[in-house]
N, C-alpha and C. Protein backbone atom coordinates (compact mmCIF):
# COMPACT_ATOMS: atom_id res chain seq x y z
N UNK A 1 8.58 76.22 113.78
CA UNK A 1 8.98 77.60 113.81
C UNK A 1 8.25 78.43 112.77
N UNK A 2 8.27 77.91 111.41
CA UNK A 2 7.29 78.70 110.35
C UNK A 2 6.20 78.79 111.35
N UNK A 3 5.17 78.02 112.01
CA UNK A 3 4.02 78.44 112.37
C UNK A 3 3.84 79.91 113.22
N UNK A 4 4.69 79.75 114.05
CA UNK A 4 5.11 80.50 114.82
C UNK A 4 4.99 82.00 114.20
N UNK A 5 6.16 82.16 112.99
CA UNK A 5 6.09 83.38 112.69
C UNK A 5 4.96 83.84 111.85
N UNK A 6 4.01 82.85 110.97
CA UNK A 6 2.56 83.32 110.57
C UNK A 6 2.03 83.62 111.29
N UNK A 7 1.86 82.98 112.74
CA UNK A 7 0.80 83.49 113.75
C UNK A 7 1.31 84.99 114.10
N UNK A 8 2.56 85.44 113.99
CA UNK A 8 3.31 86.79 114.57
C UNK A 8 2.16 88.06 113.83
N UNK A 9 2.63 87.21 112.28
CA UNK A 9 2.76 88.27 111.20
C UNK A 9 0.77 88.47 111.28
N UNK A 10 0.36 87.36 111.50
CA UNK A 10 -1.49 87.49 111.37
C UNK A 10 -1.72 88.30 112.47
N UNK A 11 -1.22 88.44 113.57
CA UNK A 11 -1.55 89.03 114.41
C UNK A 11 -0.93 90.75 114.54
N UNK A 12 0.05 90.58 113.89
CA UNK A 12 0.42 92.04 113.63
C UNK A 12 -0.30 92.55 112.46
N UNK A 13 -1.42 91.67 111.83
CA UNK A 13 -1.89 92.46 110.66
C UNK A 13 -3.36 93.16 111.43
N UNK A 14 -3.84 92.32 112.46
CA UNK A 14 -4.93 92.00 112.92
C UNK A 14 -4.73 93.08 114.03
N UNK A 15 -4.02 93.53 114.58
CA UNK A 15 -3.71 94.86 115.14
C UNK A 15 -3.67 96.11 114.69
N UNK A 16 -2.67 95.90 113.31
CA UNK A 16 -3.03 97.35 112.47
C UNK A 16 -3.92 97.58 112.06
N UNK A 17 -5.24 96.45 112.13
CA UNK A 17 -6.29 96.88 111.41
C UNK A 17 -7.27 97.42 112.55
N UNK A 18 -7.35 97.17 113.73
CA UNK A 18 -7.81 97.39 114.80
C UNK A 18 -7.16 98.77 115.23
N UNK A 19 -6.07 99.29 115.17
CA UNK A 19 -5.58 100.30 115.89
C UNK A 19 -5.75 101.48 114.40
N UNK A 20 -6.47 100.78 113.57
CA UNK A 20 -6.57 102.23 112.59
C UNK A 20 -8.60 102.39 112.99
N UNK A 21 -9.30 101.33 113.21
CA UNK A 21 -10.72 101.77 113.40
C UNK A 21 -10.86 102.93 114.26
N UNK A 22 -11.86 103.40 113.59
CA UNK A 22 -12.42 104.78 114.56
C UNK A 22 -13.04 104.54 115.70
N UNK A 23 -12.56 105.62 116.42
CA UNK A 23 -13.15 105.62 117.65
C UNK A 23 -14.10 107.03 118.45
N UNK A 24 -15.39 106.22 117.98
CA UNK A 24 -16.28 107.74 118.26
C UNK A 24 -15.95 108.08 119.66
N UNK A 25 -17.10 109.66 119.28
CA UNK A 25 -17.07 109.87 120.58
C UNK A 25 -18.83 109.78 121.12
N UNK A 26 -19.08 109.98 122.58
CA UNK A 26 -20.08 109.79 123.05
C UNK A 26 -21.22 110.71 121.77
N UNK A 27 -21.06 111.76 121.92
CA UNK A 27 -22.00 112.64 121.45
C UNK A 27 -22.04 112.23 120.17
N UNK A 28 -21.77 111.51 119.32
CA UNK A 28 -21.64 110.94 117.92
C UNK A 28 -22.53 109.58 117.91
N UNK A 29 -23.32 109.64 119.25
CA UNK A 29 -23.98 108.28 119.05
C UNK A 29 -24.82 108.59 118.97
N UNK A 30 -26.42 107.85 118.79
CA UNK A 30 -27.61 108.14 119.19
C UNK A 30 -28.16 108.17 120.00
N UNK A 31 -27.84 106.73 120.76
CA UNK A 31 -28.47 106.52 122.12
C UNK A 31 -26.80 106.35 123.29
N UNK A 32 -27.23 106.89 124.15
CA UNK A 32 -26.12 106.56 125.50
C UNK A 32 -25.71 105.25 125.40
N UNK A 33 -24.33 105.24 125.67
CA UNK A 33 -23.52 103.46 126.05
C UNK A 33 -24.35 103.17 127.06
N UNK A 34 -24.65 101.60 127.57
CA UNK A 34 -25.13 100.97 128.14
C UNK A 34 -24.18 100.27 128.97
N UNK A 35 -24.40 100.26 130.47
CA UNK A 35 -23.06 99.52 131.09
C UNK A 35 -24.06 98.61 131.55
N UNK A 36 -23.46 97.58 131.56
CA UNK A 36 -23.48 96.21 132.20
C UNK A 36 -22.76 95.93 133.34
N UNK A 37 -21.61 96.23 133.76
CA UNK A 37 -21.11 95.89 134.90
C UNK A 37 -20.25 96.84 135.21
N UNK A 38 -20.68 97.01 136.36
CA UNK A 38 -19.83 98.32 137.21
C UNK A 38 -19.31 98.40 138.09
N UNK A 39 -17.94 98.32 138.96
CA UNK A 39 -17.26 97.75 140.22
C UNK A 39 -16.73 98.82 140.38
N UNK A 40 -17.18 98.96 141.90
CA UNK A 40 -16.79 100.41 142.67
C UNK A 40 -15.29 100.29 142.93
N UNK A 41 -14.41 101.14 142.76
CA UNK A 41 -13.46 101.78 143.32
C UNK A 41 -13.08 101.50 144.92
N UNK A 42 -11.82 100.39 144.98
CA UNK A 42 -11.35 100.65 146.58
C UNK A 42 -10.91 101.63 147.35
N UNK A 43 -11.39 101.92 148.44
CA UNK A 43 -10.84 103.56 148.88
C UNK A 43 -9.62 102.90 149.65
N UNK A 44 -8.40 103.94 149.07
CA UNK A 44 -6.89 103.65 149.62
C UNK A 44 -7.36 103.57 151.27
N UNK A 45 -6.14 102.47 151.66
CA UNK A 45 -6.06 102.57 153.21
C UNK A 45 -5.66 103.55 153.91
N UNK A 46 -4.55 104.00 153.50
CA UNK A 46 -3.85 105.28 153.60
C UNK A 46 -4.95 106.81 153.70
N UNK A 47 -5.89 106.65 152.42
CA UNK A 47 -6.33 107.76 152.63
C UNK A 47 -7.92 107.86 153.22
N UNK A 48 -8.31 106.96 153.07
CA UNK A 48 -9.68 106.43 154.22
C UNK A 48 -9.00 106.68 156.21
N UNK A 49 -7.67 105.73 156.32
CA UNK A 49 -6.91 106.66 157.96
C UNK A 49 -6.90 107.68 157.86
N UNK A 50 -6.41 108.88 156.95
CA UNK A 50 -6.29 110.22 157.23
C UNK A 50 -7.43 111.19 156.89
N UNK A 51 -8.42 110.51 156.19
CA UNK A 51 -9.88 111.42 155.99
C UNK A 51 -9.57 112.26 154.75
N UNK A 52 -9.30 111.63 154.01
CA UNK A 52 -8.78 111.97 152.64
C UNK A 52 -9.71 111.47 152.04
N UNK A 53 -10.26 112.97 151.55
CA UNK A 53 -11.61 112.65 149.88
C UNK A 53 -11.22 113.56 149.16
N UNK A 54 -11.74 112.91 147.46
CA UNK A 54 -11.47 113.87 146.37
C UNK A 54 -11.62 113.51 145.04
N UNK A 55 -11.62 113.57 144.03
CA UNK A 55 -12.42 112.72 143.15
C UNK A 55 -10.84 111.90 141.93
N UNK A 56 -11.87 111.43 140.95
CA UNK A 56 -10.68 111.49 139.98
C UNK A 56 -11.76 111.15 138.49
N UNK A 57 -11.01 111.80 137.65
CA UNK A 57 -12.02 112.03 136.38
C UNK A 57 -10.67 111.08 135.28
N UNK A 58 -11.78 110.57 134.50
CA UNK A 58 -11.27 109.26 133.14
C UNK A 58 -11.61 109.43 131.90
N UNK A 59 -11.01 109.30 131.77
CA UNK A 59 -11.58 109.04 129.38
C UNK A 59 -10.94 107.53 129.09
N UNK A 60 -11.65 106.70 128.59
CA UNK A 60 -11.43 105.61 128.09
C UNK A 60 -12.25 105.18 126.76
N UNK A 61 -11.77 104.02 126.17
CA UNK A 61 -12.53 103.47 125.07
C UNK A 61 -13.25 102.24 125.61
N UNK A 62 -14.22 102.53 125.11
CA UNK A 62 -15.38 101.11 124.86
C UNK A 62 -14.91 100.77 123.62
N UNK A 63 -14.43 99.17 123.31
CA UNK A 63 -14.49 98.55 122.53
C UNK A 63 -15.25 97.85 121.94
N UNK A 64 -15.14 97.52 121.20
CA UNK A 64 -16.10 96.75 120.09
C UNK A 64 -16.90 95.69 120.84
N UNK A 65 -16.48 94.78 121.78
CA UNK A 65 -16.83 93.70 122.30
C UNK A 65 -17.37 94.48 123.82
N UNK A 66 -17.35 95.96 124.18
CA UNK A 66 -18.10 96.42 125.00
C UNK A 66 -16.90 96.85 126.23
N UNK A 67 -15.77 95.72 126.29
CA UNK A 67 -14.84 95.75 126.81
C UNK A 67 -14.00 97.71 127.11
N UNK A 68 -13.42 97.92 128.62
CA UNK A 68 -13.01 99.31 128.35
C UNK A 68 -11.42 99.14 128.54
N UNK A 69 -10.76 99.87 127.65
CA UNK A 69 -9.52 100.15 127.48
C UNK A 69 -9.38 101.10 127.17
N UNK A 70 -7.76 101.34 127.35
CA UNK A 70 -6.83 102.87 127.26
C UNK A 70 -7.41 104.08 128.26
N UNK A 71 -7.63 103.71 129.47
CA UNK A 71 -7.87 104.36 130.28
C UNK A 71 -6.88 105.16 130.55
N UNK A 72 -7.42 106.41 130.91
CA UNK A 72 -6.77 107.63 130.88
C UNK A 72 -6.68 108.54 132.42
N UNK A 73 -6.28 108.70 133.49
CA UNK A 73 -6.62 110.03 134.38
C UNK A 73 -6.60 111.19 133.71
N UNK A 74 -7.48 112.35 133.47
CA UNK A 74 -7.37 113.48 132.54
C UNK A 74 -7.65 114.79 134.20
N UNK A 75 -8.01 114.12 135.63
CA UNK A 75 -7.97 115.00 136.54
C UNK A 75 -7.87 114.31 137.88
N UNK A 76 -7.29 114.82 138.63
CA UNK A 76 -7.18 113.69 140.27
C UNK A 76 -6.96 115.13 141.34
N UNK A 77 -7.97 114.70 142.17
CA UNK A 77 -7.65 115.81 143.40
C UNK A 77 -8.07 114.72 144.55
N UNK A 78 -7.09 114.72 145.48
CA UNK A 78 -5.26 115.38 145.67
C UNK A 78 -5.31 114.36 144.26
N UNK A 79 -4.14 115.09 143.75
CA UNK A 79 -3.27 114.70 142.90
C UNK A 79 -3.35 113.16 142.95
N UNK A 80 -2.92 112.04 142.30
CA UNK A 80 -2.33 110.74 142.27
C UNK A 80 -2.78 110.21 143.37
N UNK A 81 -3.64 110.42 144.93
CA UNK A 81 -3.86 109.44 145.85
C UNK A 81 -5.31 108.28 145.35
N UNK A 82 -5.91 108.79 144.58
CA UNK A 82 -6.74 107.79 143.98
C UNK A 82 -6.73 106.99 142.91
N UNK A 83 -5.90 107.13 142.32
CA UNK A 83 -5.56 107.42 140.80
C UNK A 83 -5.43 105.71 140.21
N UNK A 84 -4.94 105.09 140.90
CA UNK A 84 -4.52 103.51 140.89
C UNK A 84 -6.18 102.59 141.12
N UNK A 85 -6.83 102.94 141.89
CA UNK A 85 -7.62 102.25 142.57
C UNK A 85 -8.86 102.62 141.40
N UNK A 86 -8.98 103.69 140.78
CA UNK A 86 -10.10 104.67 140.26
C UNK A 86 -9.75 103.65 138.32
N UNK A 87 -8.64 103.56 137.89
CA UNK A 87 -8.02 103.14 136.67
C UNK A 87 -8.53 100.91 136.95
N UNK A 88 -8.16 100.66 138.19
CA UNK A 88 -8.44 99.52 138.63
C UNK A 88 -9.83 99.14 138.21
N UNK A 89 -10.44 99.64 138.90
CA UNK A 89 -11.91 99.91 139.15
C UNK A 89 -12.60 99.89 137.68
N UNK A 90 -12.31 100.80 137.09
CA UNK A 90 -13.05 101.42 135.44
C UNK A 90 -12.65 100.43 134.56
N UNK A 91 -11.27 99.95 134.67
CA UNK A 91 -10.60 98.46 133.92
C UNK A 91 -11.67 97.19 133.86
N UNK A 92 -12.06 97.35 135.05
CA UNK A 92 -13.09 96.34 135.19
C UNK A 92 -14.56 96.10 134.67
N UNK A 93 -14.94 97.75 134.08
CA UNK A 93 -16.20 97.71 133.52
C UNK A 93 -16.55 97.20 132.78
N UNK A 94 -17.73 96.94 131.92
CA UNK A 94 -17.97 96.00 130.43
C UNK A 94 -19.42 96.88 130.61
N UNK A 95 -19.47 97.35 129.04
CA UNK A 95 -20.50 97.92 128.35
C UNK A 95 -21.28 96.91 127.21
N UNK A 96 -22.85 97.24 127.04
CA UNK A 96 -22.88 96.72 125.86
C UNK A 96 -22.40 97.99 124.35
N UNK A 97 -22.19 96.64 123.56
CA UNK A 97 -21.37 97.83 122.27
C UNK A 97 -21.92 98.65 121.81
N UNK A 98 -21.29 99.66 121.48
CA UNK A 98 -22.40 100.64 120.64
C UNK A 98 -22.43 100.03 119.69
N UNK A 99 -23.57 100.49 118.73
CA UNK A 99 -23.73 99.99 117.45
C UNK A 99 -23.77 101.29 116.51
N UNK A 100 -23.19 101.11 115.22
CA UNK A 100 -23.28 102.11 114.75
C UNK A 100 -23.45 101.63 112.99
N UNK A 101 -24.42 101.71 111.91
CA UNK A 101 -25.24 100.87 110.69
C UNK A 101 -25.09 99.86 110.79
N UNK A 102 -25.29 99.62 111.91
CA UNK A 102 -25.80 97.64 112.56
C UNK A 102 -24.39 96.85 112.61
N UNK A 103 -23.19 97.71 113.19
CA UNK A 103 -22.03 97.24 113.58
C UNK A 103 -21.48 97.59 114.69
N UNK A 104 -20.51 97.14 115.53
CA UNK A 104 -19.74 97.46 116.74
C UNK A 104 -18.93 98.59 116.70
N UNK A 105 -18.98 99.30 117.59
CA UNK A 105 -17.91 100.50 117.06
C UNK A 105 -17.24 101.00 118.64
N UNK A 106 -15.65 101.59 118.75
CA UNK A 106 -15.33 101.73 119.37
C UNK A 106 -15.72 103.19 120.15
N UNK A 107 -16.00 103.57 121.43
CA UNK A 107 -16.08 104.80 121.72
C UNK A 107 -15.26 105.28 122.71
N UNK A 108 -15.34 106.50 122.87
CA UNK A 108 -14.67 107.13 123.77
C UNK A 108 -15.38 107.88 125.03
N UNK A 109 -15.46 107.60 125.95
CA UNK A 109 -16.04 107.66 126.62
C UNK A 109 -15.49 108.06 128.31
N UNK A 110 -16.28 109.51 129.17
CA UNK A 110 -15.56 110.18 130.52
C UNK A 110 -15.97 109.87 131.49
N UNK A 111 -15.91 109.76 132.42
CA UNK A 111 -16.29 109.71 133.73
C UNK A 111 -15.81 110.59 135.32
N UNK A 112 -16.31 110.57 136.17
CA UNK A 112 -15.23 111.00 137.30
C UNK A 112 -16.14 110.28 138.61
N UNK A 113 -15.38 109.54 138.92
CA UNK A 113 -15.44 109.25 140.59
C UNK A 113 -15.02 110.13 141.68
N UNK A 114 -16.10 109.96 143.00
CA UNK A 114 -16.17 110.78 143.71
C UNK A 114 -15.60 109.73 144.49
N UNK A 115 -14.43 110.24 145.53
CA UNK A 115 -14.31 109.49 147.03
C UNK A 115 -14.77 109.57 147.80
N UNK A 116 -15.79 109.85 148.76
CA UNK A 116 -15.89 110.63 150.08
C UNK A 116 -16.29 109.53 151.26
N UNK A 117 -15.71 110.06 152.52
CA UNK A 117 -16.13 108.63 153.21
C UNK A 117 -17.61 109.18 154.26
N UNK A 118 -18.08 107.82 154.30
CA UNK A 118 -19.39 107.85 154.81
C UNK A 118 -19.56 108.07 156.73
N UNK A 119 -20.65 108.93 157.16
CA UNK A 119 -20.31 108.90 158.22
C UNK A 119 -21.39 107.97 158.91
């Protein structure tokens, strides 16, 4: 049980120290993030049957390890019909890290996907 609660307490230290690093933003870098892997967005069933297009726009962090989290919707038209699939999708990306005086640094970083279906 002692082990147990050291591993709690290391890991709650190892969080606060992570959730206080900065997190740039794009324009604070030198060179553009670099993506490595990029997985398109499923178009809802629902709205691919009814001919439903429209985009949806994101802000997320690139982490240190390139990894993206805390994804955000900041715009969705229609409203919420993409919104799941678009957060899915971007979850899945991996960047290489920024570097910033020859270290990893977290960024913040937008996007917006377009839906439209093909004829």
């Amino acid at each position: 049980m002692k082990i147990f609660v050291l591993l709690l307490t290391s890991t709650l230290s190892f969080a606060s120290l992570t959730a206080n690093a900065k997190v740039y933003l794009a324009s604070e870098l030198t060179a553009d993030v670099q993506p490595i892997v990029r997985v398109a967005p499923r178009y809802p069933a629902k709205a691919a049957r009814n001919g439903v297009i429209g985009h949806v726009a994101l802000k997320f962090v690139i982490n240190e390890y390139g990894a993206v989290t805390n994804v955000e919707v900041t715009e969705s038209m229609p409203e919420g019909v993409f919104d799941r699939e678009a957060i899915k999708a971007v979850s899945k990306w991996k960047y290489k890290p920024a570097i910033i005086d020859g270290a990893p640094v977290k960024v913040m970083q937008e996007t917006r996907l377009d839906f439209s279906l093909g004829k």
